[in-house]
C-alpha atoms as a PDB file:
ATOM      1  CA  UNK A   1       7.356 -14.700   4.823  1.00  0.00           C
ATOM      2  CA  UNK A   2       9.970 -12.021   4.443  1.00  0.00           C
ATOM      3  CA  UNK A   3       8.180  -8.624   5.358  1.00  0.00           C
ATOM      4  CA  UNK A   4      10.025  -5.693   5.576  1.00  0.00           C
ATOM      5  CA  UNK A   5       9.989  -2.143   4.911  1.00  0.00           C
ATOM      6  CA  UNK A   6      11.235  -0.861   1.701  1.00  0.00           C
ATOM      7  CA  UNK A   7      14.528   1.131   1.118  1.00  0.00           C
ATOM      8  CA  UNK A   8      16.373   3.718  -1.418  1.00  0.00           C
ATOM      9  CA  UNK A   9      18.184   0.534  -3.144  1.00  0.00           C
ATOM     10  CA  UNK A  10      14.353  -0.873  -3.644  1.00  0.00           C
ATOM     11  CA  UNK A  11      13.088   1.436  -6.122  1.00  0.00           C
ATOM     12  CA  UNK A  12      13.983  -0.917  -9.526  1.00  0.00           C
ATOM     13  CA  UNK A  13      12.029  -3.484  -7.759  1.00  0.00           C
ATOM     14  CA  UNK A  14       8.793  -1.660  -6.656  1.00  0.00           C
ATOM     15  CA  UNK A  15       8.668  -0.641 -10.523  1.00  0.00           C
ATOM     16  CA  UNK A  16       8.753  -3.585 -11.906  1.00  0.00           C
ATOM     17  CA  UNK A  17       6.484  -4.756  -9.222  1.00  0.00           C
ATOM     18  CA  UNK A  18       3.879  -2.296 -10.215  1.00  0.00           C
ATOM     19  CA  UNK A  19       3.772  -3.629 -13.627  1.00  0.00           C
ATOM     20  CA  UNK A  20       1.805  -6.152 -12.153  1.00  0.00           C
ATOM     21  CA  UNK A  21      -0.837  -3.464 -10.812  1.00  0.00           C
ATOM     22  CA  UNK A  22      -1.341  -0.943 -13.610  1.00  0.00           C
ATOM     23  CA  UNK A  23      -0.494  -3.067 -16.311  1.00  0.00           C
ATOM     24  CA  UNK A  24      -1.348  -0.052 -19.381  1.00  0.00           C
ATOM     25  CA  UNK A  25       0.798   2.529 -17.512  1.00  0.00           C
ATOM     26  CA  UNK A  26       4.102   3.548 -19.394  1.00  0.00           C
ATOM     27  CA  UNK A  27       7.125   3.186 -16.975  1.00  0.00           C
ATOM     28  CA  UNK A  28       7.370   6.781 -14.938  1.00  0.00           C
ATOM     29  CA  UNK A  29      10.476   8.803 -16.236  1.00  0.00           C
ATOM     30  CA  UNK A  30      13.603   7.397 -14.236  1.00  0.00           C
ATOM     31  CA  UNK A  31      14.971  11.047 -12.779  1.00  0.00           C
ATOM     32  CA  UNK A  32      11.258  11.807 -11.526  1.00  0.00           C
ATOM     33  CA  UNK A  33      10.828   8.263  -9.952  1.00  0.00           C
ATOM     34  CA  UNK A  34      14.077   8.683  -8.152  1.00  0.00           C
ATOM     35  CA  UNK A  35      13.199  12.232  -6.510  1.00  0.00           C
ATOM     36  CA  UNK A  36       9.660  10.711  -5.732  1.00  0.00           C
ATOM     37  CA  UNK A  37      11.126   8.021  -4.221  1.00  0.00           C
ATOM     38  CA  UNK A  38      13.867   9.449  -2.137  1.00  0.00           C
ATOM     39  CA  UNK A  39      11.122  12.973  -0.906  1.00  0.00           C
ATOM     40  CA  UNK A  40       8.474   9.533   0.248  1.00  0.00           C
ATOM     41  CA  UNK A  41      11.051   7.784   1.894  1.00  0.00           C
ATOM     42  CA  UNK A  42      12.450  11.149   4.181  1.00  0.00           C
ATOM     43  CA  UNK A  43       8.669  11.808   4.852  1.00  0.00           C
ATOM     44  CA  UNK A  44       8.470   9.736   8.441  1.00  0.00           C
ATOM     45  CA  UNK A  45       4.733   9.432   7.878  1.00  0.00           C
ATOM     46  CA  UNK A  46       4.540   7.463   4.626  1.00  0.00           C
ATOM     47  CA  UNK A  47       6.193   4.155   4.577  1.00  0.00           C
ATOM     48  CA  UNK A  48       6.252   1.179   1.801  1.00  0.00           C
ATOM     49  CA  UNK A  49       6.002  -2.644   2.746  1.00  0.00           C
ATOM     50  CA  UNK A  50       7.469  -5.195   0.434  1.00  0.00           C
ATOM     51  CA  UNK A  51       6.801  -8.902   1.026  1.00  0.00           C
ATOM     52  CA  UNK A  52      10.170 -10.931  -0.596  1.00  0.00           C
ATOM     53  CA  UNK A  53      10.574 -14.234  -1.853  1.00  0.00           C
ATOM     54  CA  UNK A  54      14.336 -15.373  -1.527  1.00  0.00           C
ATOM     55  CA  UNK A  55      15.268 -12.024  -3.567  1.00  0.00           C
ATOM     56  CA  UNK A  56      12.381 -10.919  -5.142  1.00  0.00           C
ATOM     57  CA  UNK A  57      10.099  -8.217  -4.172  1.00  0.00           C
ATOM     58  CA  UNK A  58       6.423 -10.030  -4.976  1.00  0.00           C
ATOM     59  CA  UNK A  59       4.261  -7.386  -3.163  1.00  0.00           C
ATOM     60  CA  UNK A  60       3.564  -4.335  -1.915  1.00  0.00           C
ATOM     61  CA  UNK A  61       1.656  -1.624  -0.141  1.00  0.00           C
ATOM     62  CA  UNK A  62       1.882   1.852   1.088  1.00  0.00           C
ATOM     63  CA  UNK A  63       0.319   3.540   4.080  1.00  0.00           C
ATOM     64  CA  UNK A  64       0.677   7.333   4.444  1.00  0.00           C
ATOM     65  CA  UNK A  65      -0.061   8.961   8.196  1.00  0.00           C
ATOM     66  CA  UNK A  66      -2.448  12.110   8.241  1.00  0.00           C
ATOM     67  CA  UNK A  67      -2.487  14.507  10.947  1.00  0.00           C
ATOM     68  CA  UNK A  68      -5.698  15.101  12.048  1.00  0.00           C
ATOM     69  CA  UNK A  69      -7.348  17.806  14.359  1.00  0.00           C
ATOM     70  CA  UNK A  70     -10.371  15.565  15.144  1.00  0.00           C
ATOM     71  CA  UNK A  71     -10.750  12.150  17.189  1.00  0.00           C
ATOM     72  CA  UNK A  72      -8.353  13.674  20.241  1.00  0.00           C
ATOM     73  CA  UNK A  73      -5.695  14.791  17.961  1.00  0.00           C
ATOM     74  CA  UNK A  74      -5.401  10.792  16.502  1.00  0.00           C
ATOM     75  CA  UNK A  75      -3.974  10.764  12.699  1.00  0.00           C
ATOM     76  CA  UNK A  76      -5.847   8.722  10.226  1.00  0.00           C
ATOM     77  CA  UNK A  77      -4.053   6.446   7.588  1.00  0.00           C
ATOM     78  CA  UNK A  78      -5.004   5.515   4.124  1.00  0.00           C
ATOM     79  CA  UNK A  79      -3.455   2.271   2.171  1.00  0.00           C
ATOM     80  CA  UNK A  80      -2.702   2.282  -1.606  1.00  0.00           C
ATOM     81  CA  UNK A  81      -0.829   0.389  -4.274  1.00  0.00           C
ATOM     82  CA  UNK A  82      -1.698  -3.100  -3.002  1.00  0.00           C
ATOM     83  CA  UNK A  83      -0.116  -5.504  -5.519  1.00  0.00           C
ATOM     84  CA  UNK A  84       1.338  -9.035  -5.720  1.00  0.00           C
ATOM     85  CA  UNK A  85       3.053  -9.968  -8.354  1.00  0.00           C
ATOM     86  CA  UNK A  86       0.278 -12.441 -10.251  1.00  0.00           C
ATOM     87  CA  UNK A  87       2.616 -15.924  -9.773  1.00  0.00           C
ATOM     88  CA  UNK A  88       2.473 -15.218  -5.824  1.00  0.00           C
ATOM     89  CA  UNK A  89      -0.858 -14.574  -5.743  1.00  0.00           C
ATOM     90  CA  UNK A  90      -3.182 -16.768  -3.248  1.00  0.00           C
ATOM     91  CA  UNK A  91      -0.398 -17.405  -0.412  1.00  0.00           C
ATOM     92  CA  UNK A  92      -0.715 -15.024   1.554  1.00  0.00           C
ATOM     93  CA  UNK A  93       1.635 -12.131   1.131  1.00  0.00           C
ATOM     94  CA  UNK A  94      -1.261  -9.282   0.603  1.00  0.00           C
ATOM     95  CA  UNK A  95      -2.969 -10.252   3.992  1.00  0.00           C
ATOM     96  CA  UNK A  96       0.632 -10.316   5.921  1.00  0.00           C
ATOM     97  CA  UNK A  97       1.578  -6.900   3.784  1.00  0.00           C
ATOM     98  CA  UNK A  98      -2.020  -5.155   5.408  1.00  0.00           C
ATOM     99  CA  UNK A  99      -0.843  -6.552   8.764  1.00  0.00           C
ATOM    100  CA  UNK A 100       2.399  -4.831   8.728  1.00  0.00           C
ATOM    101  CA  UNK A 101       0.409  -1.871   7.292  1.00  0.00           C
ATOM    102  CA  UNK A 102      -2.493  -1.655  10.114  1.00  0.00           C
ATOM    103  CA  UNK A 103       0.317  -2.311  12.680  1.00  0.00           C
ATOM    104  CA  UNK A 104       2.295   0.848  11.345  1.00  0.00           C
ATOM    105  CA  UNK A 105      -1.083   2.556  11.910  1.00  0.00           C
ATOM    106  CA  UNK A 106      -1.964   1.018  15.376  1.00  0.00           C
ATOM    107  CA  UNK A 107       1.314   1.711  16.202  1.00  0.00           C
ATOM    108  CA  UNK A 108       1.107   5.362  15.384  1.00  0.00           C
ATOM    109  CA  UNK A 109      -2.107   5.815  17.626  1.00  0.00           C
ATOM    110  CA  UNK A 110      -4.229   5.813  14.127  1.00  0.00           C
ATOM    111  CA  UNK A 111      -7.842   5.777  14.616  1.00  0.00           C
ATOM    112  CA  UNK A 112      -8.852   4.054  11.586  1.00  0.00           C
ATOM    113  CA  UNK A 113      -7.297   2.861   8.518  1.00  0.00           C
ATOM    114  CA  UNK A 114      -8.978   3.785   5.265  1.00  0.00           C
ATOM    115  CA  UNK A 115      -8.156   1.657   1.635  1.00  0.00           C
ATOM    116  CA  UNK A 116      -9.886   2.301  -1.702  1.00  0.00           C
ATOM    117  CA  UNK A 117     -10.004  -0.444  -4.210  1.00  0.00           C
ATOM    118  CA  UNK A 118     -11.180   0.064  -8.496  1.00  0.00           C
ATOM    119  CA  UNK A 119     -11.814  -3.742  -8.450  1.00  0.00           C
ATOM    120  CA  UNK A 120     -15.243  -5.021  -8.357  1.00  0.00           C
ATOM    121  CA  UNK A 121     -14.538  -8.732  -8.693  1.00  0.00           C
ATOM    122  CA  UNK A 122     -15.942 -10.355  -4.912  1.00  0.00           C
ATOM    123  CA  UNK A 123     -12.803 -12.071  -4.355  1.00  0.00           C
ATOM    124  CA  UNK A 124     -10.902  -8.926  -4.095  1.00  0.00           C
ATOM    125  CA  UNK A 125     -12.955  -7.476  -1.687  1.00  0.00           C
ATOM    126  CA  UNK A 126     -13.643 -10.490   0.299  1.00  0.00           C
ATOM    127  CA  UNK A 127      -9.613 -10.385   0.638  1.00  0.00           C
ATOM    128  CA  UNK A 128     -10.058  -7.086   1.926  1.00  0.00           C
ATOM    129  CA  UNK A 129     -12.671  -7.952   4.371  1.00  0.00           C
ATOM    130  CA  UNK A 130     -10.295 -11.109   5.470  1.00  0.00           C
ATOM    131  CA  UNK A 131      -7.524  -8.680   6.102  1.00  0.00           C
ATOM    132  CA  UNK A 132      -9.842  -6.633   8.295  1.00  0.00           C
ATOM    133  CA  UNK A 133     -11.596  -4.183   6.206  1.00  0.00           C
ATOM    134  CA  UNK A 134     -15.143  -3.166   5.971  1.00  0.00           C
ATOM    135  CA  UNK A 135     -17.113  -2.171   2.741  1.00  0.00           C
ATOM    136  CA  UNK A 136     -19.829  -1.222   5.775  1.00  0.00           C
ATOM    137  CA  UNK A 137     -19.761   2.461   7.372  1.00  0.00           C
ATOM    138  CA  UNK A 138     -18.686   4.764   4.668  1.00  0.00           C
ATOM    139  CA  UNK A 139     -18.877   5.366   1.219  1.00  0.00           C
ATOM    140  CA  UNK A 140     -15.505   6.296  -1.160  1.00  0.00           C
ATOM    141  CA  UNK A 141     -15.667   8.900  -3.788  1.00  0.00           C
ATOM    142  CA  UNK A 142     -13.204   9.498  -6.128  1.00  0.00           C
ATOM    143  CA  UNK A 143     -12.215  12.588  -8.235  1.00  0.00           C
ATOM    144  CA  UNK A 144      -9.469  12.885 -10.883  1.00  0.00           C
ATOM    145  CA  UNK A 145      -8.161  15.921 -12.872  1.00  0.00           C
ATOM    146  CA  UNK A 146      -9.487  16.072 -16.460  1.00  0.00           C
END
């Protein structure tokens, strides 16, 4: 599985990748994508993992580092956009994209890892439990601007 982390000539890929995980949203304005892409990519502490077949970019995550003044000084990391492209789906590239993810963290002397998920469905979040997750421990709340 190709597994690598994603670059500045990437960003027409992720898009179209994330099609695939928020299929109502309109496509973000080109000029804004680009400067949100190149500010996350000079931020050492965020990076994107793309999982390629041959050429094409079929999934994805993000994991941000946050400095933290708890737990001896150890940062804490939280996960996001997790997608596969739907045809890829069921072979494994989500699990080896949360690898690369949690070894970003471990690597960074991360005490925990922390990944939200809107689906409900008990194969999603048995996939998350696979990859190493817990739904045990804490509880997720959400708030969003009105």
């Amino acid at each position: 599985m190709g597994v690598r982390e994603l670059h500045e000539s990437d960003l027409e890929a992720l898009l179209g990748l994330y099609a695939h995980l928020h299929e109502n949203d309109p496509p973000p304005d080109r000029a804004n994508a680009e400067a949100v892409w190149r500010e996350a990519l000079q931020n050492p502490r965020i990076r994107y993992f793309g999982g390629y077949e041959g050429d094409l970019l079929v999934s994805s995550c993000t994991i941000v580092l946050v400095p933290n003044l708890t737990r001896g000084c150890r940062p804490y990391a939280l996960i996001e956009n997790v997608v596969t492209r739907a045809s890829s789906r069921g072979k494994g590239w989500g699990t080896r994209l949360l690898q690369e993810a949690l070894g970003f963290a471990w690597a960074n002397n991360c005490y925990k890892v922390m990944l939200l998920t809107g689906r409900k469905d008990a194969a999603t979040l048995r996939f998350y439990e696979g990859a190493g997750f817990s739904r045990e421990g804490k509880t997720g709340f959400v708030a969003r601007r009105s």
